[in-house]
N, C-alpha and C. Protein backbone atom coordinates (compact mmCIF):
# COMPACT_ATOMS: atom_id res chain seq x y z
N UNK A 1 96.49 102.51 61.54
CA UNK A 1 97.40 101.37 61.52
C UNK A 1 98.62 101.68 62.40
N UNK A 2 99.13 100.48 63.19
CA UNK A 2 100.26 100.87 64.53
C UNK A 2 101.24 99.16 63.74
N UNK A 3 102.72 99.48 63.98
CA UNK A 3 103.48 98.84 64.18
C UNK A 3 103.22 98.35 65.39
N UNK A 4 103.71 97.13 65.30
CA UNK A 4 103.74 96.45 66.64
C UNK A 4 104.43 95.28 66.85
N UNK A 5 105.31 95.04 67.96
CA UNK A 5 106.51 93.85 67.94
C UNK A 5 106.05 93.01 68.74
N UNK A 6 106.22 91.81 68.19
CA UNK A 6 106.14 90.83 69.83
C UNK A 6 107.09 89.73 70.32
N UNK A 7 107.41 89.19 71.22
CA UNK A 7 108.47 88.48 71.88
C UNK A 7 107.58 87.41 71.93
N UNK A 8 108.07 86.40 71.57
CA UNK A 8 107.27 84.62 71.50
C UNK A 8 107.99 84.05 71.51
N UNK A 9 108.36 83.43 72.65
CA UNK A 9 109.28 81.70 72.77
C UNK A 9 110.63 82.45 71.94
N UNK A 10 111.16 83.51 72.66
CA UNK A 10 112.32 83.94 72.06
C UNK A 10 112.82 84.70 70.65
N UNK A 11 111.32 85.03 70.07
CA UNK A 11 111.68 85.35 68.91
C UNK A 11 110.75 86.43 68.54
N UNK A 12 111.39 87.67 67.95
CA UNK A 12 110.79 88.69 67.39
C UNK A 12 110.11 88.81 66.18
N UNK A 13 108.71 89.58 65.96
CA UNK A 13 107.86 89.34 65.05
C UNK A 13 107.11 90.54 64.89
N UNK A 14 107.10 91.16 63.78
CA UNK A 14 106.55 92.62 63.83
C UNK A 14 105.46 92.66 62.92
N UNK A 15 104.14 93.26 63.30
CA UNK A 15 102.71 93.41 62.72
C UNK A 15 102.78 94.66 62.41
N UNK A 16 101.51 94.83 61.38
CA UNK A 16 101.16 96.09 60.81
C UNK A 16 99.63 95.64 60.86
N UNK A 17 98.94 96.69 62.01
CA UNK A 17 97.29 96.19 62.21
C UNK A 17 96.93 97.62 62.76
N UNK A 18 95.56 97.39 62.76
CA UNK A 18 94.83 98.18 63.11
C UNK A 18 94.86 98.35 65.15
N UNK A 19 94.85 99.23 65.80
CA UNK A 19 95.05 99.35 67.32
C UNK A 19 94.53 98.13 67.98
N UNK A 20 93.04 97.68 68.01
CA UNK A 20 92.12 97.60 69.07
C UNK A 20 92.96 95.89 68.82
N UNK A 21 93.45 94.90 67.97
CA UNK A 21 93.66 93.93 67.98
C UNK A 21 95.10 93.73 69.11
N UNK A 22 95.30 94.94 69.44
CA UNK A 22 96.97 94.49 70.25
C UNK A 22 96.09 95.17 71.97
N UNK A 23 94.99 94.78 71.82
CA UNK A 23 94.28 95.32 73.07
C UNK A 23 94.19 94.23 73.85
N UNK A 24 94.96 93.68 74.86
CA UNK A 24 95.06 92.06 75.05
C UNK A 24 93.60 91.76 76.06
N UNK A 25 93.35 92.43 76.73
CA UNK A 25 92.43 92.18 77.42
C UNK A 25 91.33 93.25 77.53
N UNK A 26 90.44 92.89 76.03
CA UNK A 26 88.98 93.13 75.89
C UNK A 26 87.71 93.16 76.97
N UNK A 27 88.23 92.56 77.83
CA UNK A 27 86.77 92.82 78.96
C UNK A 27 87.29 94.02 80.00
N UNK A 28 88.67 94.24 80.01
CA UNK A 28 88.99 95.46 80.67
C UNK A 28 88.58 96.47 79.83
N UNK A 29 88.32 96.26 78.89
CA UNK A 29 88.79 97.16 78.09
C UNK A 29 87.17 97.88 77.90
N UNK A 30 86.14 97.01 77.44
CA UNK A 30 84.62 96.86 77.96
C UNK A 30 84.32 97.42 78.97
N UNK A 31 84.47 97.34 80.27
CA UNK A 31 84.26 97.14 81.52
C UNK A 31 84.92 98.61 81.58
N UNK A 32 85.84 99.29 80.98
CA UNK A 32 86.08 101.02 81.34
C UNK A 32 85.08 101.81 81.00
N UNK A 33 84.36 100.98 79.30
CA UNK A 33 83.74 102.24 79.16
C UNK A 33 81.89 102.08 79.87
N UNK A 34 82.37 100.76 80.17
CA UNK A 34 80.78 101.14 81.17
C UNK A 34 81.03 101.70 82.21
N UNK A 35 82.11 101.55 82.87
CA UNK A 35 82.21 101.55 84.29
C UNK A 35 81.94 103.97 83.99
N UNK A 36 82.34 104.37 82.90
CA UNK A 36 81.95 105.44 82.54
C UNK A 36 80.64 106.00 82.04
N UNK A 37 79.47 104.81 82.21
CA UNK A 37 78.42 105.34 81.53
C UNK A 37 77.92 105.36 80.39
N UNK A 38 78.47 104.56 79.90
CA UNK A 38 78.53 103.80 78.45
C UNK A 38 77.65 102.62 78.44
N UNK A 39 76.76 102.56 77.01
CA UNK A 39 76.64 100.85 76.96
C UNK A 39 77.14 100.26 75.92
N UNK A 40 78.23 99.30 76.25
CA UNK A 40 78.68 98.24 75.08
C UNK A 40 78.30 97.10 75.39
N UNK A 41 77.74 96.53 74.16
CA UNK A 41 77.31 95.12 74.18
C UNK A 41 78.57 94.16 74.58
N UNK A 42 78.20 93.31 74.95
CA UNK A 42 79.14 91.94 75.59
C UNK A 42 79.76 91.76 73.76
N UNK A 43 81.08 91.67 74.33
CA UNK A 43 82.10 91.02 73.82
C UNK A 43 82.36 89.58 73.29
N UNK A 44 82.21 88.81 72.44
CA UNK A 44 82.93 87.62 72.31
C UNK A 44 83.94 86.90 72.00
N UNK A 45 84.42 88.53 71.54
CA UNK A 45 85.81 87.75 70.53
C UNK A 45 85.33 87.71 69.04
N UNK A 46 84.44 87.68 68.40
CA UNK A 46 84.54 87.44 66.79
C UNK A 46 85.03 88.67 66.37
N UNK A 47 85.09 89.51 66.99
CA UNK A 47 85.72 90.75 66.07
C UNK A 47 87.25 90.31 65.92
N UNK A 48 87.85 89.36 66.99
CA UNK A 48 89.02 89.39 67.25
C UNK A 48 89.40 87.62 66.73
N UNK A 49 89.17 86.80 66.08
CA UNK A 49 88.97 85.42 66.16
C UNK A 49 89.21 84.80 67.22
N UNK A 50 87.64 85.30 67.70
CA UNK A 50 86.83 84.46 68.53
C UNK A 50 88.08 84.83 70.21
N UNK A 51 89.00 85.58 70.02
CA UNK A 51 89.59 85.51 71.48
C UNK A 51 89.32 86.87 71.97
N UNK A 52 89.05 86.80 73.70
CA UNK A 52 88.35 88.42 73.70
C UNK A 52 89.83 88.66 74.93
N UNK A 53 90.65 87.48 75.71
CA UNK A 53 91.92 87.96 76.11
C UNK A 53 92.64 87.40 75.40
N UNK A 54 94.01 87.91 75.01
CA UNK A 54 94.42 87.35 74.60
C UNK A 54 96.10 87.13 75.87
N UNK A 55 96.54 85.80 76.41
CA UNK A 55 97.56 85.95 77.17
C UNK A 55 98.59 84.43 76.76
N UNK A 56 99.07 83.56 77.60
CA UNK A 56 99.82 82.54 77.42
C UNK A 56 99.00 81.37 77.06
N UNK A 57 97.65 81.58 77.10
CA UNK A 57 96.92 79.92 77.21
C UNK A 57 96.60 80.41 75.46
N UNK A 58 96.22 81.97 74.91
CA UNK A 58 95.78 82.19 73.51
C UNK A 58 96.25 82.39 72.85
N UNK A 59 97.59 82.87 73.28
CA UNK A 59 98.81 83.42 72.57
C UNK A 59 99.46 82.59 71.10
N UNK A 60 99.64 81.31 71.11
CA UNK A 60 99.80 80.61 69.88
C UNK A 60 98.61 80.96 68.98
N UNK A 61 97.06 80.52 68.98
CA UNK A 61 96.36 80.73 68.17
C UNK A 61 96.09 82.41 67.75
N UNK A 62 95.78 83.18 69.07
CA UNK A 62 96.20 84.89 68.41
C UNK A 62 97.41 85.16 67.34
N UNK A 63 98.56 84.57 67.63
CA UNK A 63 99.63 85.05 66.97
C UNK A 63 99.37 84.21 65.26
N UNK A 64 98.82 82.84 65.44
CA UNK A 64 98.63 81.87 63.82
C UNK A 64 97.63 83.45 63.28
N UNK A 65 96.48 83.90 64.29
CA UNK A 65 95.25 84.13 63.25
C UNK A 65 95.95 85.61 62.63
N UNK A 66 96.58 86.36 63.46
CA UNK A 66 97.17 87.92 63.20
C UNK A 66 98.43 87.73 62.40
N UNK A 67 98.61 86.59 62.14
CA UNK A 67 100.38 86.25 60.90
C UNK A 67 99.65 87.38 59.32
N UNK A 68 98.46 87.35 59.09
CA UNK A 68 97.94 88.24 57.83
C UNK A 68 98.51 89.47 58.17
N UNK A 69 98.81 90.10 59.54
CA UNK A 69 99.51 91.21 59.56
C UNK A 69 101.01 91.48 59.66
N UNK A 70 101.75 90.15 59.75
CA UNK A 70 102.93 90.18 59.78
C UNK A 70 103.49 91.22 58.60
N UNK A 71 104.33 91.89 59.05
CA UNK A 71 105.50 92.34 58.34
C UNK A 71 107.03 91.96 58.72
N UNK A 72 107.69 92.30 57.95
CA UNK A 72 109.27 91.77 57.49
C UNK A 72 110.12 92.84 58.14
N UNK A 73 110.79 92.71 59.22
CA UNK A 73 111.74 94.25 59.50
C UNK A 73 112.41 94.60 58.29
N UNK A 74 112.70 93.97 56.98
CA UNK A 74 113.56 94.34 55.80
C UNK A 74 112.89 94.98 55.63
N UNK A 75 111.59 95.33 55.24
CA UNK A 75 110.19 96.04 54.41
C UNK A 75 110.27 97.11 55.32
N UNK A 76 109.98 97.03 56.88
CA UNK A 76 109.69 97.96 57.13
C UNK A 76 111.51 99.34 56.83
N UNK A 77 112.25 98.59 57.45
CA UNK A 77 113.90 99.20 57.04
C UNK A 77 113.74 99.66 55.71
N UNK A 78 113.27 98.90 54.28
CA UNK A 78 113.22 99.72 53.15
C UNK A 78 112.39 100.98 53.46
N UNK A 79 111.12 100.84 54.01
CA UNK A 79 110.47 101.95 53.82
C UNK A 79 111.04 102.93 54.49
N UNK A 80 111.37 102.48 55.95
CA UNK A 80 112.44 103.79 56.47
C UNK A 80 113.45 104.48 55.90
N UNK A 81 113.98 103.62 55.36
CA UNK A 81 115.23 104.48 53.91
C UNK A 81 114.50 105.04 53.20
N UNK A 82 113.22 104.91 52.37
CA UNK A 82 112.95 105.64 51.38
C UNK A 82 112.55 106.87 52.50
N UNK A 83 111.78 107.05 53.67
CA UNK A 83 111.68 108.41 53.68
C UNK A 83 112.42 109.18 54.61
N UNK A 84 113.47 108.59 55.21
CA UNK A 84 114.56 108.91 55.75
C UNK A 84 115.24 110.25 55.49
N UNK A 85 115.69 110.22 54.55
CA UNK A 85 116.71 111.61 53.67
C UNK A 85 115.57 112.93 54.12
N UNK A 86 114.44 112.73 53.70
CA UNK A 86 113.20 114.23 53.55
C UNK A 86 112.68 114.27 55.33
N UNK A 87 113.02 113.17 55.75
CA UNK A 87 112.19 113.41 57.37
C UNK A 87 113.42 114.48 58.17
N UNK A 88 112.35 115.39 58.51
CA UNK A 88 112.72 116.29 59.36
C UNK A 88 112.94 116.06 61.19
N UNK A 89 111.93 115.08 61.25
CA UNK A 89 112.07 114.29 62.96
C UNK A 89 111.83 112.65 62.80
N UNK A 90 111.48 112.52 63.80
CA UNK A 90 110.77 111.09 64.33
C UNK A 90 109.86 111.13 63.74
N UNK A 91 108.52 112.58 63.75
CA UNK A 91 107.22 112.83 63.90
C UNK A 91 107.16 112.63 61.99
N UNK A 92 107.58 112.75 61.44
CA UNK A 92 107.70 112.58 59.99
C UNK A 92 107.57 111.07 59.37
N UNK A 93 108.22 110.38 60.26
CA UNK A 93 108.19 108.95 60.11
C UNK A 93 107.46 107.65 60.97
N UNK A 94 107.19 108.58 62.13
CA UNK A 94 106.38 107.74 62.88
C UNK A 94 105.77 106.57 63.11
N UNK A 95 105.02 106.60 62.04
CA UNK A 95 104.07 105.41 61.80
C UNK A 95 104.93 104.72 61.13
N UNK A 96 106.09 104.29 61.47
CA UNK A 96 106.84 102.98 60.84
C UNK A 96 107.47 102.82 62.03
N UNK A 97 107.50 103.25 63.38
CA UNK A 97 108.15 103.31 64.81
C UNK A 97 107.10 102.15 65.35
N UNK A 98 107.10 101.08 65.85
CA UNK A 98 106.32 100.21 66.85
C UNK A 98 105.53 100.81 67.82
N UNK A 99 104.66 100.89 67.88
CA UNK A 99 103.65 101.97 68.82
C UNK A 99 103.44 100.74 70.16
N UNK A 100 103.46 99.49 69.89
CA UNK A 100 103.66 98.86 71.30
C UNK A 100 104.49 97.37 71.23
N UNK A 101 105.06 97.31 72.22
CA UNK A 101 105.95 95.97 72.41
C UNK A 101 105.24 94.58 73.30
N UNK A 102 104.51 93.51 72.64
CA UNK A 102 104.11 92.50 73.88
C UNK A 102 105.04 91.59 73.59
N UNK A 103 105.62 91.70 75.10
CA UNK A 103 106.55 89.97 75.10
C UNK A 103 105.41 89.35 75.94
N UNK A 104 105.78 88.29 75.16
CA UNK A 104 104.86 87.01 75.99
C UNK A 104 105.74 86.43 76.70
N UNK A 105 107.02 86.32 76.70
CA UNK A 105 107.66 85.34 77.07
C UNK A 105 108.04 85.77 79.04
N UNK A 106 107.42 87.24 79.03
CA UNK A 106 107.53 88.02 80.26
C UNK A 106 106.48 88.67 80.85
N UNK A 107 105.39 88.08 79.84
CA UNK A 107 103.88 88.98 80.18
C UNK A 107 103.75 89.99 80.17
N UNK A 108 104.39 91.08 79.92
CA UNK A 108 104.93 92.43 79.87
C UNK A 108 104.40 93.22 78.47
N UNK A 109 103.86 93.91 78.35
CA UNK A 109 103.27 94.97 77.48
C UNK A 109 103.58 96.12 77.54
N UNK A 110 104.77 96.88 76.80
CA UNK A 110 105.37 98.12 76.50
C UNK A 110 104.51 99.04 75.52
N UNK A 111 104.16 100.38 75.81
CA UNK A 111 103.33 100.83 74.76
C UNK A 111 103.38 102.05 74.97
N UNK A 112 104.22 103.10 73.37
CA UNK A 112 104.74 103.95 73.32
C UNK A 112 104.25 104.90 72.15
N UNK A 113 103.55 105.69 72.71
CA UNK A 113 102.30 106.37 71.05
C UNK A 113 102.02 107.91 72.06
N UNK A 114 101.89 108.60 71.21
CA UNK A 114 101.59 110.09 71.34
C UNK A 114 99.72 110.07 71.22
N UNK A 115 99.11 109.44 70.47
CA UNK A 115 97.57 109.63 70.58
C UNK A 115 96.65 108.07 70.89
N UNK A 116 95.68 108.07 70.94
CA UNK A 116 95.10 106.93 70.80
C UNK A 116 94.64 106.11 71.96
N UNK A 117 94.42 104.84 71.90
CA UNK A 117 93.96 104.03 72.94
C UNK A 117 95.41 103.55 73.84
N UNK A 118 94.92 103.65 75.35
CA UNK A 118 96.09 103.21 76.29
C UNK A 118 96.10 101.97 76.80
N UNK A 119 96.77 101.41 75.02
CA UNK A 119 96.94 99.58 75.14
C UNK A 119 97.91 99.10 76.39
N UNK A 120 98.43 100.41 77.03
CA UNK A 120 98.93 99.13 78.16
C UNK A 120 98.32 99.30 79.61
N UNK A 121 97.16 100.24 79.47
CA UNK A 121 95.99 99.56 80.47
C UNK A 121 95.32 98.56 80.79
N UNK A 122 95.21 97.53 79.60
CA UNK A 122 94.07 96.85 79.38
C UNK A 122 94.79 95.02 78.69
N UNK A 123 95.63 94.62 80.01
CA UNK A 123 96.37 93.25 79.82
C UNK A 123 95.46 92.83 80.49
N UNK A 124 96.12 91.33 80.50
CA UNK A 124 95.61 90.21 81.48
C UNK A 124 95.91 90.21 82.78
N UNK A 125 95.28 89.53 83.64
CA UNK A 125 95.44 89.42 85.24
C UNK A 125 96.96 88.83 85.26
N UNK A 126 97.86 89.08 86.09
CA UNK A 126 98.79 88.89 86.37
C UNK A 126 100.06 89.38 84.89
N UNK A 127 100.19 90.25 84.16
CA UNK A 127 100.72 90.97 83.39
C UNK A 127 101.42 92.13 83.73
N UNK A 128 102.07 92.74 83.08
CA UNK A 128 102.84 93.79 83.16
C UNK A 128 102.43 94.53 82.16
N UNK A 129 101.77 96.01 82.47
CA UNK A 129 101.50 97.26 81.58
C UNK A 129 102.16 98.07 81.71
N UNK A 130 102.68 98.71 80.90
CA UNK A 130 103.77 100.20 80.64
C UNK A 130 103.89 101.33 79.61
N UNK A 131 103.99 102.42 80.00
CA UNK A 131 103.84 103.32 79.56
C UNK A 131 105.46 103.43 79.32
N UNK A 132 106.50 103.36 78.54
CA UNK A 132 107.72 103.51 78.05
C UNK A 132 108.37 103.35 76.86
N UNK A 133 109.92 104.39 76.64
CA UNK A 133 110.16 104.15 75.07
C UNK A 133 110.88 102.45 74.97
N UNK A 134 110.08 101.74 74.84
CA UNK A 134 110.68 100.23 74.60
C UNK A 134 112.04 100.34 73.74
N UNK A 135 111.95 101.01 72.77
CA UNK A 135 112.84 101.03 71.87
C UNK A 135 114.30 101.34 72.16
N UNK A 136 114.06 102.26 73.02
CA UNK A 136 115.36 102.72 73.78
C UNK A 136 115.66 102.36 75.38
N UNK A 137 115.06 101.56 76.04
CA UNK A 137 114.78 101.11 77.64
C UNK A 137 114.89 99.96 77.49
N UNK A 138 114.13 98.93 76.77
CA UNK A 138 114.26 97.53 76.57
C UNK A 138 115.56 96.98 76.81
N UNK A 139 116.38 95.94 77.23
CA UNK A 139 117.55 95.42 77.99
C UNK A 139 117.48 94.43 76.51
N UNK A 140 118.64 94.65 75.64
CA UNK A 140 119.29 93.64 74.68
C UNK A 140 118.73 92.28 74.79
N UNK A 141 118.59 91.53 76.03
CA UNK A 141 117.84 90.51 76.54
C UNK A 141 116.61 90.39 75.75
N UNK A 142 115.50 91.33 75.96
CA UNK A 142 114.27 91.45 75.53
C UNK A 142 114.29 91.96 74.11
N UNK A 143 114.96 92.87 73.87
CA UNK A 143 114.69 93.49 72.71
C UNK A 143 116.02 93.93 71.78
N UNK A 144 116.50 92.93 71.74
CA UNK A 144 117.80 93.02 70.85
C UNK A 144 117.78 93.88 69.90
N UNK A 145 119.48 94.58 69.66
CA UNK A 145 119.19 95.80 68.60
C UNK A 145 119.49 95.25 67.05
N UNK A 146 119.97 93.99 67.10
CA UNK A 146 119.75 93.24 66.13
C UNK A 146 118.34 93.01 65.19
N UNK A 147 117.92 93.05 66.09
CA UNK A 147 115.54 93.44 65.60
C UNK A 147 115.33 94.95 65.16
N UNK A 148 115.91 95.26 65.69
CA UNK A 148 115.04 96.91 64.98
C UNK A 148 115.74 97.34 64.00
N UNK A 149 114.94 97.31 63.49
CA UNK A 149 115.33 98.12 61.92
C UNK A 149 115.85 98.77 61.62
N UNK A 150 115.55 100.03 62.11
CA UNK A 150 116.22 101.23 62.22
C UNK A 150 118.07 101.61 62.69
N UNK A 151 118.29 100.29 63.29
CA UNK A 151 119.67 100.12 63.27
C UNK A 151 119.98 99.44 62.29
N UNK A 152 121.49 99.57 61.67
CA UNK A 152 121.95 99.02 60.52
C UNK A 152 123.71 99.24 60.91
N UNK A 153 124.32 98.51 60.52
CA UNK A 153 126.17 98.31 60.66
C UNK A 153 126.43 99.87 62.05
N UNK A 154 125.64 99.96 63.09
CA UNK A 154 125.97 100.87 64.15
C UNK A 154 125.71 102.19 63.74
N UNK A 155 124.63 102.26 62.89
CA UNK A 155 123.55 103.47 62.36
C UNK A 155 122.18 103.55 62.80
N UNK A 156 121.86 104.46 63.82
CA UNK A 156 120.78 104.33 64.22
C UNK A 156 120.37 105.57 63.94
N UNK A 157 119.25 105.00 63.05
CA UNK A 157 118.00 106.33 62.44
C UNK A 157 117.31 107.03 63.27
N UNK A 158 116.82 106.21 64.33
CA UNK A 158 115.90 106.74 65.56
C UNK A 158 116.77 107.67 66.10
N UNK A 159 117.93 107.67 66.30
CA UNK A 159 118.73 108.77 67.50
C UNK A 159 119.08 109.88 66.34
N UNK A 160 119.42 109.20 65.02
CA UNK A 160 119.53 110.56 64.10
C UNK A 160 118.65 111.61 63.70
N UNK A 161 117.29 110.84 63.85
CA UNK A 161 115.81 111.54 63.62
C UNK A 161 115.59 112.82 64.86
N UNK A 162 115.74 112.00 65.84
CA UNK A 162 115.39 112.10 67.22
C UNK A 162 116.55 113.91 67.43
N UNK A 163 117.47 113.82 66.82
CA UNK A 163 118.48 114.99 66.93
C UNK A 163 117.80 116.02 66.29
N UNK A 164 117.45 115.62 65.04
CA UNK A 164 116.84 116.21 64.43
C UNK A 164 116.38 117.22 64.53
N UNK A 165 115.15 116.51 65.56
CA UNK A 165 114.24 116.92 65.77
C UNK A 165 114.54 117.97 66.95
N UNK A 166 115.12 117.76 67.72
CA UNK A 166 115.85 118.39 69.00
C UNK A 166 116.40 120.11 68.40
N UNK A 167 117.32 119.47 67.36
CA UNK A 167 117.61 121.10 66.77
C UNK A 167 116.70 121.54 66.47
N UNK A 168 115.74 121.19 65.47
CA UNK A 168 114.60 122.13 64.75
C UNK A 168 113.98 122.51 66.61
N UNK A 169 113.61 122.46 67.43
CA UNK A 169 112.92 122.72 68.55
C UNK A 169 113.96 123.97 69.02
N UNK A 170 114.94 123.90 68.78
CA UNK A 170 116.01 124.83 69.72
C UNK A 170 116.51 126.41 68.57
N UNK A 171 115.43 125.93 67.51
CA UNK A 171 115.80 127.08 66.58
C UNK A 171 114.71 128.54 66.82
């Protein structure tokens, strides 16, 4: 399971899903592992309801069918407080960090994870894929610090974690 944020018609919205659904474009995604010698059967989308890209023309109905994964930045912020105090880094808490950012409103796909599939290979034709910390690079514009959780009254957990973690490395 990956956090994941998205930008829609101006407004931020954060999921809790499984990877392969924030994979926007499934036939790239197909099409690597044959192009490696692989056989995967053709794609249709029912794994995904019924959409196998997902970009600006699918984007409303992707986002109605994946609302079952919505989460609440309050929920996720509680859970960060509860394990906040005992986390020793970032790496302690991780999996409550957004592992990728899609704005739609810029076609742009930010995607920031230490293991796993490289969701920002595999957009739509004319998109933007990236390998970067969204969290900390993103321009207020896109990704207001008002949205992330992890900030609170000019308390940011991520840079406190992130120190953390820096000392324990330098010991």
């Amino acid at each position: 399971m990956i956090v994941s944020v998205v930008r829609f018609r101006g407004n931020i919205r954060w999921f809790q899903s499984d990877i392969d659904i924030w994979i926007l474009d499934w036939n790239k995604w197909r099409h690597e592992f044959l192009n490696a010698g692989y056989e995967v059967p053709e794609l249709d989308g029912s794994e995904r309801f019924g959409i196998t890209v997902v970009n600006q023309e699918t984007a409303e109905r992707f986002l109605s069918a994946v609302s079952i994964f919505e989460i609440s930045k309050n929920n996720l912020h509680t859970e960060l407080l509860t394990h906040y105090i005992n986390a020793k880094s970032w790496w302690d808490v991780s999996d409550l960090f957004p592992t990728v950012f899609v704005d739609f409103d810029k076609n742009r796909v930010g995607a920031f994870y230490f293991e796993g599939t490289r969701i920002e290979r595999y957009v739509p034709d004319g998109w933007i894929g990236e390998f970067v910390d969204f969290a900390n690079i993103y321009n207020e514009d896109v990704f207001p610090s008002s949205e992330k959780f992890w900030i609170s009254d000019g308390f940011d957990i991520l840079k406190i974690l992130n120190e953390r973690g820096s000392m324990l490395s330098d010991i």
